[in-house]
N, C-alpha and C. Protein backbone atom coordinates (compact mmCIF):
# COMPACT_ATOMS: atom_id res chain seq x y z
N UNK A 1 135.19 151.20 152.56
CA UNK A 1 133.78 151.14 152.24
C UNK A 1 133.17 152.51 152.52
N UNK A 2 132.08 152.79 151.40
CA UNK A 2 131.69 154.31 152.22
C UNK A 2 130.19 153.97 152.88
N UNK A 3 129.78 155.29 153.16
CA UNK A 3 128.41 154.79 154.18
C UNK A 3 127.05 154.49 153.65
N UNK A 4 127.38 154.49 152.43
CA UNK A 4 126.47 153.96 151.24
C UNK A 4 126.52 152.27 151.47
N UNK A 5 127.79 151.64 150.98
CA UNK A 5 128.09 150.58 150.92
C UNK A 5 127.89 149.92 151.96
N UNK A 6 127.90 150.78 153.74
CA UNK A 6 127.59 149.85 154.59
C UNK A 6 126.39 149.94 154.77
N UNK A 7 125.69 150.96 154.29
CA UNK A 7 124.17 150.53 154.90
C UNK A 7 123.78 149.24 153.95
N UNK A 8 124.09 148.92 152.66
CA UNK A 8 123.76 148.16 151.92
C UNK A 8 123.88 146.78 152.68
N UNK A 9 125.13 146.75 153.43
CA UNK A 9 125.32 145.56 154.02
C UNK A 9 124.61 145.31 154.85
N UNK A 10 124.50 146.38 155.78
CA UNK A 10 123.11 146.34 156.83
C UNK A 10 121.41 146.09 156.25
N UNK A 11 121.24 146.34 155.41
CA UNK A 11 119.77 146.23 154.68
C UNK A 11 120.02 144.82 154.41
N UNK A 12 120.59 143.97 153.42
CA UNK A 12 121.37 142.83 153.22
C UNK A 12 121.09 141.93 154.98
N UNK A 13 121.77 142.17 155.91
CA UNK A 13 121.97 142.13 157.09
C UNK A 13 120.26 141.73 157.54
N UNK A 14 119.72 142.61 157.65
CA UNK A 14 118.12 142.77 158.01
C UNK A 14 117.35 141.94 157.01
N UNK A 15 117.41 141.72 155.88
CA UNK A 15 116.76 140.99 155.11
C UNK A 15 117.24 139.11 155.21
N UNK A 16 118.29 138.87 155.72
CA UNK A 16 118.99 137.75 155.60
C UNK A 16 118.74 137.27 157.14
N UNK A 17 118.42 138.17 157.87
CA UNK A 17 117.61 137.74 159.08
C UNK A 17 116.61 138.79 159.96
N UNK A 18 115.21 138.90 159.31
CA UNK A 18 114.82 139.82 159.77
C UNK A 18 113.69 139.23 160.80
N UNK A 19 114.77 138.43 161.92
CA UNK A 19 113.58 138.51 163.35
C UNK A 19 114.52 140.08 164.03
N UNK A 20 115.00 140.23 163.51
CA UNK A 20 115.98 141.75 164.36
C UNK A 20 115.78 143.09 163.57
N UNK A 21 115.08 143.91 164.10
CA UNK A 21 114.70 145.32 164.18
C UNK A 21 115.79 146.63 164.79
N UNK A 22 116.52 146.54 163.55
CA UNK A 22 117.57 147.70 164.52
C UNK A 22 116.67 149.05 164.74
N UNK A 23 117.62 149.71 165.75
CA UNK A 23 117.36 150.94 165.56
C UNK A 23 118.33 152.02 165.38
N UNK A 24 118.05 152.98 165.15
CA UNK A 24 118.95 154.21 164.40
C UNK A 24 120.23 154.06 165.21
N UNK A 25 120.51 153.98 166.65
CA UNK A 25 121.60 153.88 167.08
C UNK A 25 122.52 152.61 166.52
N UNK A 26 121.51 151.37 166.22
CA UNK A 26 122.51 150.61 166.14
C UNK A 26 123.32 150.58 164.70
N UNK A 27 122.43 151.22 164.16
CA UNK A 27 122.55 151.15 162.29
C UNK A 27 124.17 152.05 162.09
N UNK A 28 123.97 153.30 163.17
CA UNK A 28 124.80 153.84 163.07
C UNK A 28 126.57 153.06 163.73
N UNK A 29 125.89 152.85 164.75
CA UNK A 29 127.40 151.88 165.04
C UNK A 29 128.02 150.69 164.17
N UNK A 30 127.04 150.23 163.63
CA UNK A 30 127.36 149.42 162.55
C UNK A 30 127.86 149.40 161.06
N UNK A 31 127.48 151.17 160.98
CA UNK A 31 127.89 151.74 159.52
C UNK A 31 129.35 152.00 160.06
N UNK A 32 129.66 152.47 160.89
CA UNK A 32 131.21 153.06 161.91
C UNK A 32 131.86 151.48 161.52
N UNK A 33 131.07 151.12 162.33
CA UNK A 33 132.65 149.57 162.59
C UNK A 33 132.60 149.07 160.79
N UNK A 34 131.95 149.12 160.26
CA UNK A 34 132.04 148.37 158.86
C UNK A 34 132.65 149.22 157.77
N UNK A 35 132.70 150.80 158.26
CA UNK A 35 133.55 151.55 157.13
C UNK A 35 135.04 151.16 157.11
N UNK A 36 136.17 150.41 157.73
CA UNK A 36 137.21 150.32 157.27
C UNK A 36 137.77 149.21 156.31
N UNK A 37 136.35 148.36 155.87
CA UNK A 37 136.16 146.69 155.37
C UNK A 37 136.09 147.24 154.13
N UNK A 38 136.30 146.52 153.16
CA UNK A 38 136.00 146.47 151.88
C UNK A 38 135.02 145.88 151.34
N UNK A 39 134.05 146.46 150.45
CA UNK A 39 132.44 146.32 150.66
C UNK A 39 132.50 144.74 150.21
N UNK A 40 133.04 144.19 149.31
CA UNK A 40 133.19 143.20 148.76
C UNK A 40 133.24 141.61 149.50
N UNK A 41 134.22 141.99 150.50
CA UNK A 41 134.37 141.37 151.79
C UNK A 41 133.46 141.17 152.52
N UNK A 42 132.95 142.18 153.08
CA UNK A 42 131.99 142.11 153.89
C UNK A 42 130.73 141.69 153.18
N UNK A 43 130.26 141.73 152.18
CA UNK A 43 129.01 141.32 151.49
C UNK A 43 129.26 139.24 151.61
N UNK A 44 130.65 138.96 151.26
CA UNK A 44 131.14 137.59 151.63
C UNK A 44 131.03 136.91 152.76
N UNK A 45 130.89 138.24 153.92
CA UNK A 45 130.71 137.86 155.22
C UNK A 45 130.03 137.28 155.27
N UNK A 46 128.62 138.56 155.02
CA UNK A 46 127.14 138.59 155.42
C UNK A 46 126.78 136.77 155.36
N UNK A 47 127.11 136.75 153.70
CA UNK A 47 126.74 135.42 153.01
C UNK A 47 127.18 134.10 154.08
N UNK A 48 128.58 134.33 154.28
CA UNK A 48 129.05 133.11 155.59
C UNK A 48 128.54 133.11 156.26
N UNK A 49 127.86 134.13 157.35
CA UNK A 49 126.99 134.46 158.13
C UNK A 49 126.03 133.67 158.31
N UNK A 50 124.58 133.85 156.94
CA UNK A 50 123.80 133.08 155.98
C UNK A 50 124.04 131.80 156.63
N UNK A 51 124.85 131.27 156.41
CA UNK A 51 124.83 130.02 156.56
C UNK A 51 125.17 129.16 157.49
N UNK A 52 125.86 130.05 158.38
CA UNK A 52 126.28 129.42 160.17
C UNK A 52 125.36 129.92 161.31
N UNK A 53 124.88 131.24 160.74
CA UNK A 53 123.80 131.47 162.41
C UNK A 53 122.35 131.84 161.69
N UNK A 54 121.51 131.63 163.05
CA UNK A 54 120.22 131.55 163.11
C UNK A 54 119.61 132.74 163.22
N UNK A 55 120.06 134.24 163.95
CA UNK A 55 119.44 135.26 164.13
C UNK A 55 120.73 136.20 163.84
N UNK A 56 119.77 137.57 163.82
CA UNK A 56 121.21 138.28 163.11
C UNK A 56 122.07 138.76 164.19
N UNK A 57 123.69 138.81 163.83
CA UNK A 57 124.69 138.63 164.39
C UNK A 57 124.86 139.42 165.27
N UNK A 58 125.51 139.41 166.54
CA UNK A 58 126.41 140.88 166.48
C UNK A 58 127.63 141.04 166.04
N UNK A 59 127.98 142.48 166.78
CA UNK A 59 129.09 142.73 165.77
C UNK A 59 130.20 142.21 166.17
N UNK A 60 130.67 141.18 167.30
CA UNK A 60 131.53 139.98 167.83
C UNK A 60 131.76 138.82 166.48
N UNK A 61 130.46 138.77 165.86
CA UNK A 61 130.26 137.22 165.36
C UNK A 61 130.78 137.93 163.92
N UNK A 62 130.36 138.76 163.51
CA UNK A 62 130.25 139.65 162.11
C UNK A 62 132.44 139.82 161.76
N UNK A 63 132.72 140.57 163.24
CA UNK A 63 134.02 140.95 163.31
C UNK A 63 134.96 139.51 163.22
N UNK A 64 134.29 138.58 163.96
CA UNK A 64 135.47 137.05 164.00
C UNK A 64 135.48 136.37 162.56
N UNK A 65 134.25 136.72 161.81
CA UNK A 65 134.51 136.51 160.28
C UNK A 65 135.44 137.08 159.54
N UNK A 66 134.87 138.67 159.70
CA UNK A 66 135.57 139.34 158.19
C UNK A 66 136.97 139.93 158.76
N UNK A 67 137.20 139.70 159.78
CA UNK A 67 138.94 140.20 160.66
C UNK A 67 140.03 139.50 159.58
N UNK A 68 139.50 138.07 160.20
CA UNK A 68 141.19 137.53 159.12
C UNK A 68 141.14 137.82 157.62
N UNK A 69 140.16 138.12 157.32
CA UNK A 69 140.15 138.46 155.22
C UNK A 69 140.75 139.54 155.42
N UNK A 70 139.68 140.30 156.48
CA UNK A 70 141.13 141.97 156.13
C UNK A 70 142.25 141.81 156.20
N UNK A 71 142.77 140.97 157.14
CA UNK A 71 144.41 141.28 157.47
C UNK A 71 144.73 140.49 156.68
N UNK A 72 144.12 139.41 155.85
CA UNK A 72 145.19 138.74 154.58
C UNK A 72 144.71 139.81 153.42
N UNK A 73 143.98 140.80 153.37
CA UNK A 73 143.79 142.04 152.32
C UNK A 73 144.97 143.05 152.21
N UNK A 74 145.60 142.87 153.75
CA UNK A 74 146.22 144.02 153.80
C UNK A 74 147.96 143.83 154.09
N UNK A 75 148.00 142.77 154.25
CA UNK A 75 148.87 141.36 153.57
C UNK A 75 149.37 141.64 152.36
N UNK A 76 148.05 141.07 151.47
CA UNK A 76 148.17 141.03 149.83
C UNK A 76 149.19 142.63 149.77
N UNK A 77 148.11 143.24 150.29
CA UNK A 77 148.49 144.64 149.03
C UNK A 77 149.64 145.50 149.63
N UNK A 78 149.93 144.87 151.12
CA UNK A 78 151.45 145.46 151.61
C UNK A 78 152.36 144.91 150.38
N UNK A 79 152.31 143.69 150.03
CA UNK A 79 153.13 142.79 149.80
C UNK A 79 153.22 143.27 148.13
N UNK A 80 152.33 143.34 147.62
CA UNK A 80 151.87 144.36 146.04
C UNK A 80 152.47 145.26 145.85
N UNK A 81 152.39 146.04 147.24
CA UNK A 81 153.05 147.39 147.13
C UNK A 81 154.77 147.51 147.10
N UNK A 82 154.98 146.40 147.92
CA UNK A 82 156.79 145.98 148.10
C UNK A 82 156.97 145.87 146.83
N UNK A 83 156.38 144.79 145.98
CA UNK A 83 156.89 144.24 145.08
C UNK A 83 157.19 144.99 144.46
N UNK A 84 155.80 146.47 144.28
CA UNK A 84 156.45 147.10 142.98
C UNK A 84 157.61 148.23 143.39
N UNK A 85 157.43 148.50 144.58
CA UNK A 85 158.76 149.43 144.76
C UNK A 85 160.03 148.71 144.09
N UNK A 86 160.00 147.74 144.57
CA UNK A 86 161.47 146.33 144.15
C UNK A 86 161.60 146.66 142.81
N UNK A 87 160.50 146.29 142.32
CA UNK A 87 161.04 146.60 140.55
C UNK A 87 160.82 147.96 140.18
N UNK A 88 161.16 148.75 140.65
CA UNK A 88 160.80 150.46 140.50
C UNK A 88 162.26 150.39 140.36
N UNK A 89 162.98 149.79 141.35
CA UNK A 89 164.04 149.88 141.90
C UNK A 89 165.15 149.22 140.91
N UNK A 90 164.37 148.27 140.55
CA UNK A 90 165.29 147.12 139.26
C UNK A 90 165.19 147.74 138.03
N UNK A 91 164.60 148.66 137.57
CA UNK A 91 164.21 148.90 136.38
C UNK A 91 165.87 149.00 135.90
N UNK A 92 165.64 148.60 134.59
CA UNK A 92 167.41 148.96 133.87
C UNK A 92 166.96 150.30 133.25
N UNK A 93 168.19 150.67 133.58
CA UNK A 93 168.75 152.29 132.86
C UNK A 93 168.48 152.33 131.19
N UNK A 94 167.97 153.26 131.04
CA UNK A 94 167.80 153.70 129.53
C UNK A 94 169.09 153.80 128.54
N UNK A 95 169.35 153.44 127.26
CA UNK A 95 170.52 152.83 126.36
C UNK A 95 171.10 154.69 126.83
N UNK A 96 170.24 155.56 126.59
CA UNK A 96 171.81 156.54 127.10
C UNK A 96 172.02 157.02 128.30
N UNK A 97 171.38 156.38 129.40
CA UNK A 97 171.70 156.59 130.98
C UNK A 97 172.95 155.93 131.10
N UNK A 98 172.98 154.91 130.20
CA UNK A 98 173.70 153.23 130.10
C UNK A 98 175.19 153.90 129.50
N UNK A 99 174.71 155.07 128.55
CA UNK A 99 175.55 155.55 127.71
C UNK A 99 176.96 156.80 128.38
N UNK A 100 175.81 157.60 128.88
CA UNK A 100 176.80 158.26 130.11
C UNK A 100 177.49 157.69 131.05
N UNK A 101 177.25 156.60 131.78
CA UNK A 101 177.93 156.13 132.99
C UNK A 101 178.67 155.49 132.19
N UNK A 102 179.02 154.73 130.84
CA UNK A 102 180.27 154.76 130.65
C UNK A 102 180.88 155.66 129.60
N UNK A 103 180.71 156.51 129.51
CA UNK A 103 181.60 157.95 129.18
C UNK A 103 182.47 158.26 130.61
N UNK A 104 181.49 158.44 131.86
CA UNK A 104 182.08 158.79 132.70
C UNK A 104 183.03 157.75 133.11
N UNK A 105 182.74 156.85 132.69
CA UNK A 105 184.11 155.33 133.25
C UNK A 105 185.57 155.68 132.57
N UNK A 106 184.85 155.76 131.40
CA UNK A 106 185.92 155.72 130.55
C UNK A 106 186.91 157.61 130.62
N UNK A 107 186.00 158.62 131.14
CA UNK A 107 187.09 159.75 131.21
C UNK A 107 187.79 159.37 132.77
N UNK A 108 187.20 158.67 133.81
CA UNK A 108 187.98 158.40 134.87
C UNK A 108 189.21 157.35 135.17
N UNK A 109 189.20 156.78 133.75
CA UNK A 109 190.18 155.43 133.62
C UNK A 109 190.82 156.70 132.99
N UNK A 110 191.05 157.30 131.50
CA UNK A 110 191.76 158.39 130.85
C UNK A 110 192.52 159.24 131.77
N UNK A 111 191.72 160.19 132.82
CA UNK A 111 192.80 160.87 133.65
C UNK A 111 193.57 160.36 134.02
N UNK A 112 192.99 158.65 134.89
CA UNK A 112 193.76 157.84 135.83
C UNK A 112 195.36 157.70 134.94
N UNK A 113 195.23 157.03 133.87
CA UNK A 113 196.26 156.77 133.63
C UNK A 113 197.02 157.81 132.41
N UNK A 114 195.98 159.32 132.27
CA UNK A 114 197.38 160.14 131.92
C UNK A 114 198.41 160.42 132.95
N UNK A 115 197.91 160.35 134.36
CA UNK A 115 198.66 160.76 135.80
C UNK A 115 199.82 160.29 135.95
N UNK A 116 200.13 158.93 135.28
CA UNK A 116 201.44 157.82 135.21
C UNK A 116 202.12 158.27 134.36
């Protein structure tokens, strides 16, 4: 998220419960802990948020939400990322990659058995 995206969440944040008046310190600690979230996520939070508490959160209540989405985010896209190495890995050889390795079969069977 960049620090655009978290203040958004924080304005969002303040509007979705505004008996709470941050101030510059806190805005800033809150842009910090929310830059490694994905804005998307965290806007999902806010919304869960919305609807389970009464005054606005701290960042205990905010973090016990959007924690497990990240780590099944980062889950997903470990797991995305395996996959495609795997088939990076599977790809079949091109008809004349296919074509050389047996040229080379076939001159190593040829020596083999001019040697006899």
């Amino acid at each position: 998220m960049t620090v655009d995206e978290a203040d958004k969440i924080i304005a969002e944040l303040s509007l979705v419960f505004p008996n709470k008046k941050l101030t510059v310190e806190e805005v800033y600690r809150w842009e910090d802990n929310l830059l490694p979230y994905q804005y998307e996520t965290a806007r999902s939070t806010v919304k869960r948020l919305e609807r389970t508490l009464r005054f606005f959160p701290a960042w205990a209540d905010f973090y016990e939400m959007i924690n497990p989405v990240h780590i099944r985010e980062i889950q997903d896209a470990n797991a995305k990322r395996l996959e495609l190495e795997r088939a990076e890995q599977d790809e079949p050889c091109s008809v004349e990659e296919n074509l050389e390795q047996i040229r080379k079969i076939r001159e190593k069977l040829a020596k083999g058995f001019s040697k006899d």
